[in-house]
N, C-alpha and C. Protein backbone atom coordinates (compact mmCIF):
# COMPACT_ATOMS: atom_id res chain seq x y z
N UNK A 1 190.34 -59.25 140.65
CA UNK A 1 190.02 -58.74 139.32
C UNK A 1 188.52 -58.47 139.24
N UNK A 2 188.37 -57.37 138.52
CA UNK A 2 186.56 -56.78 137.98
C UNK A 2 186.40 -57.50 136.73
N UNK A 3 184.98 -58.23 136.77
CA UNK A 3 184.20 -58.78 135.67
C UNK A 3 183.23 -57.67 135.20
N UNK A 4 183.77 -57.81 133.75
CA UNK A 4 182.94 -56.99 133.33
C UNK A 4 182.05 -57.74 132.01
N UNK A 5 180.96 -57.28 131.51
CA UNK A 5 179.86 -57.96 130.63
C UNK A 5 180.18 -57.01 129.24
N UNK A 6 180.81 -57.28 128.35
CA UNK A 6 180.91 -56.50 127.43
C UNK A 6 179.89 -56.70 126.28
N UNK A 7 179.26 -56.18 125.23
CA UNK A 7 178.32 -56.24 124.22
C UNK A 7 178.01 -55.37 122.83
N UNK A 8 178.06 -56.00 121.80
CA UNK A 8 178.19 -55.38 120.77
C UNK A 8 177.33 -55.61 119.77
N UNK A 9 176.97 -54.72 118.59
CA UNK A 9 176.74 -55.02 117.38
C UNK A 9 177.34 -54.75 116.32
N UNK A 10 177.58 -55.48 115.61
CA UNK A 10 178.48 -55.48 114.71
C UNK A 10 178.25 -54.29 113.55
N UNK A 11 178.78 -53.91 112.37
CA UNK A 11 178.06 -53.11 111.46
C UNK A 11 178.07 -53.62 110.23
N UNK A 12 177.03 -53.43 109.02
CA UNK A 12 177.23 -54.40 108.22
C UNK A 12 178.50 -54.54 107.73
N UNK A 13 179.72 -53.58 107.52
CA UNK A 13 180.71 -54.02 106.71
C UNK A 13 181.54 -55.10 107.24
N UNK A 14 181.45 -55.00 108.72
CA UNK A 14 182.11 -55.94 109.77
C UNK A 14 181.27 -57.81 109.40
N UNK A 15 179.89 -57.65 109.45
CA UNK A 15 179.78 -58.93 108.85
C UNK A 15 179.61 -59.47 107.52
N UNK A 16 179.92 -58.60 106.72
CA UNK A 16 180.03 -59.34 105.48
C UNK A 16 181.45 -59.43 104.90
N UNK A 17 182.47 -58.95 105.72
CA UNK A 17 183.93 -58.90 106.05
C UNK A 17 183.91 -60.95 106.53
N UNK A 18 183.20 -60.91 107.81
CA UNK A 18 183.17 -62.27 108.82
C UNK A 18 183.03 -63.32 107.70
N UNK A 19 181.46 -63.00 106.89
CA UNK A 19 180.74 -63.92 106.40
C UNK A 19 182.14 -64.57 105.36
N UNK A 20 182.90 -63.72 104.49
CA UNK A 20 183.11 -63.27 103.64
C UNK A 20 185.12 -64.60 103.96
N UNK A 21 185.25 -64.30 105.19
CA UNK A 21 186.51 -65.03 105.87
C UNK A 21 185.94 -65.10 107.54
N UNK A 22 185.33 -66.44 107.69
CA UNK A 22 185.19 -66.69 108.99
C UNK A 22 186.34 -66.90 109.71
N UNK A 23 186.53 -66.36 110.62
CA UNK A 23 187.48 -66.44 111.84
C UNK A 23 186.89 -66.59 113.41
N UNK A 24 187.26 -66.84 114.03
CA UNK A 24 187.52 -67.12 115.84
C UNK A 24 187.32 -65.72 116.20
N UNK A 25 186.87 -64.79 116.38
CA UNK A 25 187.25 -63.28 116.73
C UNK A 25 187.50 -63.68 118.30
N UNK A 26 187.09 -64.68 118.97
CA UNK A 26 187.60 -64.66 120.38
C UNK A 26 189.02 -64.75 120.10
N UNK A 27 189.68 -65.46 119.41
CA UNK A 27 191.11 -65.87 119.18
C UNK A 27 192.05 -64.35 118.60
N UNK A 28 190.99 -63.93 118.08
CA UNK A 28 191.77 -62.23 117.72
C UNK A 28 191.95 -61.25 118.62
N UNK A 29 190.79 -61.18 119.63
CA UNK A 29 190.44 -60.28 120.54
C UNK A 29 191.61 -60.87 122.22
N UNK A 30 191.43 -62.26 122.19
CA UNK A 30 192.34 -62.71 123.41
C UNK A 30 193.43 -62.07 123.59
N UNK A 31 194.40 -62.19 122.83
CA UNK A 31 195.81 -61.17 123.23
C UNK A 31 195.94 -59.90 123.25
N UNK A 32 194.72 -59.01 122.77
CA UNK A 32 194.17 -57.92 123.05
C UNK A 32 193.77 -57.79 124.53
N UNK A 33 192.89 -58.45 125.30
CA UNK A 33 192.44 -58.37 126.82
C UNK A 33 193.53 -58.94 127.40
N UNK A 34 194.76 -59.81 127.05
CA UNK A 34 195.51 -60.29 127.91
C UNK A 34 196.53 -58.59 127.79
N UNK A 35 197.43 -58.52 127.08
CA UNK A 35 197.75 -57.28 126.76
C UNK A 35 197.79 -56.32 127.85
N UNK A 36 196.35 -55.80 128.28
CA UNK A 36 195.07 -54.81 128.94
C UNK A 36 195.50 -55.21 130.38
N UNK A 37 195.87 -56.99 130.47
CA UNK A 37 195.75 -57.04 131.90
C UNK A 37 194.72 -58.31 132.00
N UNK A 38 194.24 -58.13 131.28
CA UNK A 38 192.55 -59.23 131.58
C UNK A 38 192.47 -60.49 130.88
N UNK A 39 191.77 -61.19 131.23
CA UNK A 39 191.26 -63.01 130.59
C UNK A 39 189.41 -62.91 130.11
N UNK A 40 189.75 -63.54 128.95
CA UNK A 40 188.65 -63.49 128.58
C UNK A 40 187.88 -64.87 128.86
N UNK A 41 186.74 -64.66 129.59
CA UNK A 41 186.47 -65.63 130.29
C UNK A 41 185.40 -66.81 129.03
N UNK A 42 184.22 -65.64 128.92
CA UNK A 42 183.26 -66.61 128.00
C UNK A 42 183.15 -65.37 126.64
N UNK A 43 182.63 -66.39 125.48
CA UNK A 43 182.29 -65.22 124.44
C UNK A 43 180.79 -66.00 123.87
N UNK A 44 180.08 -65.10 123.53
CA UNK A 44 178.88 -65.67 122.63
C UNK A 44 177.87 -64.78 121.32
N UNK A 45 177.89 -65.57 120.57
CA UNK A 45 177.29 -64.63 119.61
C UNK A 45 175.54 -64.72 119.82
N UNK A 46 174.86 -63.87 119.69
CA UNK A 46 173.32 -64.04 119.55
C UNK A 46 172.46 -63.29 118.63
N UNK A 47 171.51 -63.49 118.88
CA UNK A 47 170.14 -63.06 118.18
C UNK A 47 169.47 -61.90 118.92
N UNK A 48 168.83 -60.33 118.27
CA UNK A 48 168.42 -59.48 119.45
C UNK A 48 169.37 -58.40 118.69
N UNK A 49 169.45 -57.46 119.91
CA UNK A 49 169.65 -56.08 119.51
C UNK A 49 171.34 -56.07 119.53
N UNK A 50 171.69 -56.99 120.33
CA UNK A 50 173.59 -57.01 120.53
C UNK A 50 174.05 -58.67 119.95
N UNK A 51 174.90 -58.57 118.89
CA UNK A 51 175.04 -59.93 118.26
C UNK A 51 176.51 -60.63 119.01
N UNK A 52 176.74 -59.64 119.50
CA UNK A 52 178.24 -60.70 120.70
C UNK A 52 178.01 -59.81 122.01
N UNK A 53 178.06 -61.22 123.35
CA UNK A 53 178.35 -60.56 124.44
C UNK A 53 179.39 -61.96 125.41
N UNK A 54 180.23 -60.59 125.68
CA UNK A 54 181.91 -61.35 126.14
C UNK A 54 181.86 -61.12 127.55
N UNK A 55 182.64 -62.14 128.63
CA UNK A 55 182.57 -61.75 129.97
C UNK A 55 184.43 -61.70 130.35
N UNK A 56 184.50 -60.91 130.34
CA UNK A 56 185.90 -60.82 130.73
C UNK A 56 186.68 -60.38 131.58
N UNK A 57 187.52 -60.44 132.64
CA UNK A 57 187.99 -59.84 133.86
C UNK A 57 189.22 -58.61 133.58
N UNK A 58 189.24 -57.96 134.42
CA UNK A 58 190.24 -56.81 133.89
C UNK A 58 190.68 -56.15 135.49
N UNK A 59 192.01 -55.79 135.26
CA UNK A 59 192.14 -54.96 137.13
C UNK A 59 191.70 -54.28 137.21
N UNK A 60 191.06 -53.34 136.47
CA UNK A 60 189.93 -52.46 136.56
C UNK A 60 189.38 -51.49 135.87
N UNK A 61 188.68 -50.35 136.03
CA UNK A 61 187.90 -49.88 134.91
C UNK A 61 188.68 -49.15 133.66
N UNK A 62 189.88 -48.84 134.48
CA UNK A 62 191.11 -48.64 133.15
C UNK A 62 191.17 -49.43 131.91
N UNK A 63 191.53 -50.45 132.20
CA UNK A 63 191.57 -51.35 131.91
C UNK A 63 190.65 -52.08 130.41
N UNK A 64 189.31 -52.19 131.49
CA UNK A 64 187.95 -52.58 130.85
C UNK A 64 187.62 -51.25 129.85
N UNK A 65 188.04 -49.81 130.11
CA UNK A 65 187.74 -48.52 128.93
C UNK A 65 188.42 -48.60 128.11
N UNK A 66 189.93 -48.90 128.10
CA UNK A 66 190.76 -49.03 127.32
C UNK A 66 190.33 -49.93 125.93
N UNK A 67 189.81 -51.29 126.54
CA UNK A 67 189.63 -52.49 125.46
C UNK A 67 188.32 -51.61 124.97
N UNK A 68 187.25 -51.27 125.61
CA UNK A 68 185.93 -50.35 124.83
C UNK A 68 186.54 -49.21 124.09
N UNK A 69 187.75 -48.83 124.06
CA UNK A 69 187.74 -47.45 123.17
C UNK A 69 188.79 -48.36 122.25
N UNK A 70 189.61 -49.37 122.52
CA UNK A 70 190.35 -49.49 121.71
C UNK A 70 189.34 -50.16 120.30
N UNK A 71 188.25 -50.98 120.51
CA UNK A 71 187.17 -51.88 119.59
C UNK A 71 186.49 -50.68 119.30
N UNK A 72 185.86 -49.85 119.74
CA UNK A 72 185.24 -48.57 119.41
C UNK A 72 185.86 -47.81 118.04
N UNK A 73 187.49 -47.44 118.18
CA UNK A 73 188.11 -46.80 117.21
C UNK A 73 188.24 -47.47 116.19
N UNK A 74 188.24 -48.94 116.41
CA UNK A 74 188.30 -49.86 115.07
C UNK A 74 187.60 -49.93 114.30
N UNK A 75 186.27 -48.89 114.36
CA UNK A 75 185.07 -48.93 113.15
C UNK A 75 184.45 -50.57 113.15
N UNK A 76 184.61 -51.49 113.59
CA UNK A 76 183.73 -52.69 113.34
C UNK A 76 182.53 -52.39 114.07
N UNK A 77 182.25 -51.67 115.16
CA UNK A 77 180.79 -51.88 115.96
C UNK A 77 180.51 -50.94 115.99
N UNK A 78 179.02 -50.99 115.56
CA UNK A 78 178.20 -49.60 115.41
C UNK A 78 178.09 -49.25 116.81
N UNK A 79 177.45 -50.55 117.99
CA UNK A 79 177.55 -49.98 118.83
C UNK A 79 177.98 -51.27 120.13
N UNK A 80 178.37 -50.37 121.15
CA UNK A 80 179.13 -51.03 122.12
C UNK A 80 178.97 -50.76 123.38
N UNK A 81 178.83 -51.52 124.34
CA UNK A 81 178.18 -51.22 125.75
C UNK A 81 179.10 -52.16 126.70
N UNK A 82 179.87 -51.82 128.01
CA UNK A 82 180.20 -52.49 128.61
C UNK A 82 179.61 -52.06 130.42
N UNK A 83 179.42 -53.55 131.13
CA UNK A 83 178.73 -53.13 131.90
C UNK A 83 179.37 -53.99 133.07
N UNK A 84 180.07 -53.24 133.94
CA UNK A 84 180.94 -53.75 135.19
C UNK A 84 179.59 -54.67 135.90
N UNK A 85 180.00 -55.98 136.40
CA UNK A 85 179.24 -56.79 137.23
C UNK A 85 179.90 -57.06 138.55
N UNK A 86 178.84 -57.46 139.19
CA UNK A 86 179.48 -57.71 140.98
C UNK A 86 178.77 -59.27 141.08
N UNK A 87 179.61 -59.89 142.04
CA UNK A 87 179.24 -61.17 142.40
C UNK A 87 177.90 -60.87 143.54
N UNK A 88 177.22 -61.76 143.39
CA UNK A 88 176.34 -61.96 144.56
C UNK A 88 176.99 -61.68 146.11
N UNK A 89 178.25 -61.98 146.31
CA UNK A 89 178.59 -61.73 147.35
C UNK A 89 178.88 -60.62 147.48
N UNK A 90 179.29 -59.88 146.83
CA UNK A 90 179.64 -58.39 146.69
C UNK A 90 178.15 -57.33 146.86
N UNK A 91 177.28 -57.70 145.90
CA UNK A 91 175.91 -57.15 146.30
C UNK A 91 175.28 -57.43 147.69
N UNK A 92 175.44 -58.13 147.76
CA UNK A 92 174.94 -58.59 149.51
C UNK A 92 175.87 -57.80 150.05
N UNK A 93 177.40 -57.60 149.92
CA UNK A 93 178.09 -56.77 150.97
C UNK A 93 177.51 -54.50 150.53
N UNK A 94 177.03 -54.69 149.78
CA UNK A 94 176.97 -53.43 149.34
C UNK A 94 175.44 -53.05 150.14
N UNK A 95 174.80 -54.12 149.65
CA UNK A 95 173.34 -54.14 150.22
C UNK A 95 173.28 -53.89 152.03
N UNK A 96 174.37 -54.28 152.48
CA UNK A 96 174.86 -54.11 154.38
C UNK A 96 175.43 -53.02 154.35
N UNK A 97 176.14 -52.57 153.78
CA UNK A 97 176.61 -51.39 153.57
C UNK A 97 175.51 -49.83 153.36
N UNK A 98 174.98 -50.39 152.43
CA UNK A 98 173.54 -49.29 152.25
C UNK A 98 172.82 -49.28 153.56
N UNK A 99 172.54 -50.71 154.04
CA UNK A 99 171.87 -50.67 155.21
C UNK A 99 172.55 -50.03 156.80
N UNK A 100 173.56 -49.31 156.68
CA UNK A 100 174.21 -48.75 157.88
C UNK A 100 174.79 -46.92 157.15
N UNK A 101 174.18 -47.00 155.92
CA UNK A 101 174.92 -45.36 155.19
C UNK A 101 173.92 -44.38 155.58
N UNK A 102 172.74 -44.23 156.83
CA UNK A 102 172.25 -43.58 157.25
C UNK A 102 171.17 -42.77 156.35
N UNK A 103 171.50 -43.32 155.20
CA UNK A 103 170.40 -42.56 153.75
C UNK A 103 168.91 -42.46 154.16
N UNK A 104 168.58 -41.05 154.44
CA UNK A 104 166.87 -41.25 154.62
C UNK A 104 166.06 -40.68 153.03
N UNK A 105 165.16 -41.50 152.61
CA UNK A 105 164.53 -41.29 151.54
C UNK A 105 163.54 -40.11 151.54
N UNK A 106 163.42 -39.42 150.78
CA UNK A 106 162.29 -38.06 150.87
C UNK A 106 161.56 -38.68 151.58
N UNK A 107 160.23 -37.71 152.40
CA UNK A 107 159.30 -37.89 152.86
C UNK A 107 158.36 -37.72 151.96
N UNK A 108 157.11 -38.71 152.45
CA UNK A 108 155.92 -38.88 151.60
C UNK A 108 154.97 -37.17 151.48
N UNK A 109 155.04 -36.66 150.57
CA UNK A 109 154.39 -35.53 150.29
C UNK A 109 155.20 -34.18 150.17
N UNK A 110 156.46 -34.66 150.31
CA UNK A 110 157.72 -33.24 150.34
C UNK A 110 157.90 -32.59 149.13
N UNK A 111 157.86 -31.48 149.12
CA UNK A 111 157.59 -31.12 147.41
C UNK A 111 159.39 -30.61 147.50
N UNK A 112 160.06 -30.69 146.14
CA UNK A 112 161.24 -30.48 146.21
C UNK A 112 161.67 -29.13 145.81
């Protein structure tokens, strides 16, 4: 399964909706990503430009677009960003990989 970093901000009607009847939104959103395919691993609310960011696994980017367009159409988040992550081991295998893909970088002074 792909981990992906999902992140949002809410819009005001969405939190004065929250303020207004606090709920679990992880507990709302869970059978939504199970649904999709996926487990929602961690959720957290913060301080900053994105007031929730969720880590959740999905079989893949289907998957992970689906849950972003399905929260998207729902009018609660002004805005929404999801951002596929790789394990350290995976970057290290990509990083060996780059290192044998024959890629030569412009030359110093090559005008394009």
């Amino acid at each position: 399964m792909a981990t992906y970093l999902c992140q949002g901000s809410y819009t005001t009607e969405a939190w004065a909706n929250m303020i207004a009847h606090p709920v679990d939104r992880t507990e709302v959103v869970r059978p939504v990503i199970e649904k999709l395919g996926g487990k929602l691993l961690h959720a957290w609310f913060a301080f900053g430009d994105s007031d929730i960011f969720v880590i959740v696994e999905f079989p893949g980017n289907v998957e992970a677009a689906a849950l972003a367009l399905a929260i998207a159409g729902g009018g609660g988040f002004k805005a929404m960003k999801t951002t596929p992550l790789m394990s350290v081991a995976e970057a290290l295998e990509a990083m060996k990989k780059a290192a044998k893909s024959g890629y030569k970088a412009p030359a110093r002074g090559a005008h394009a």
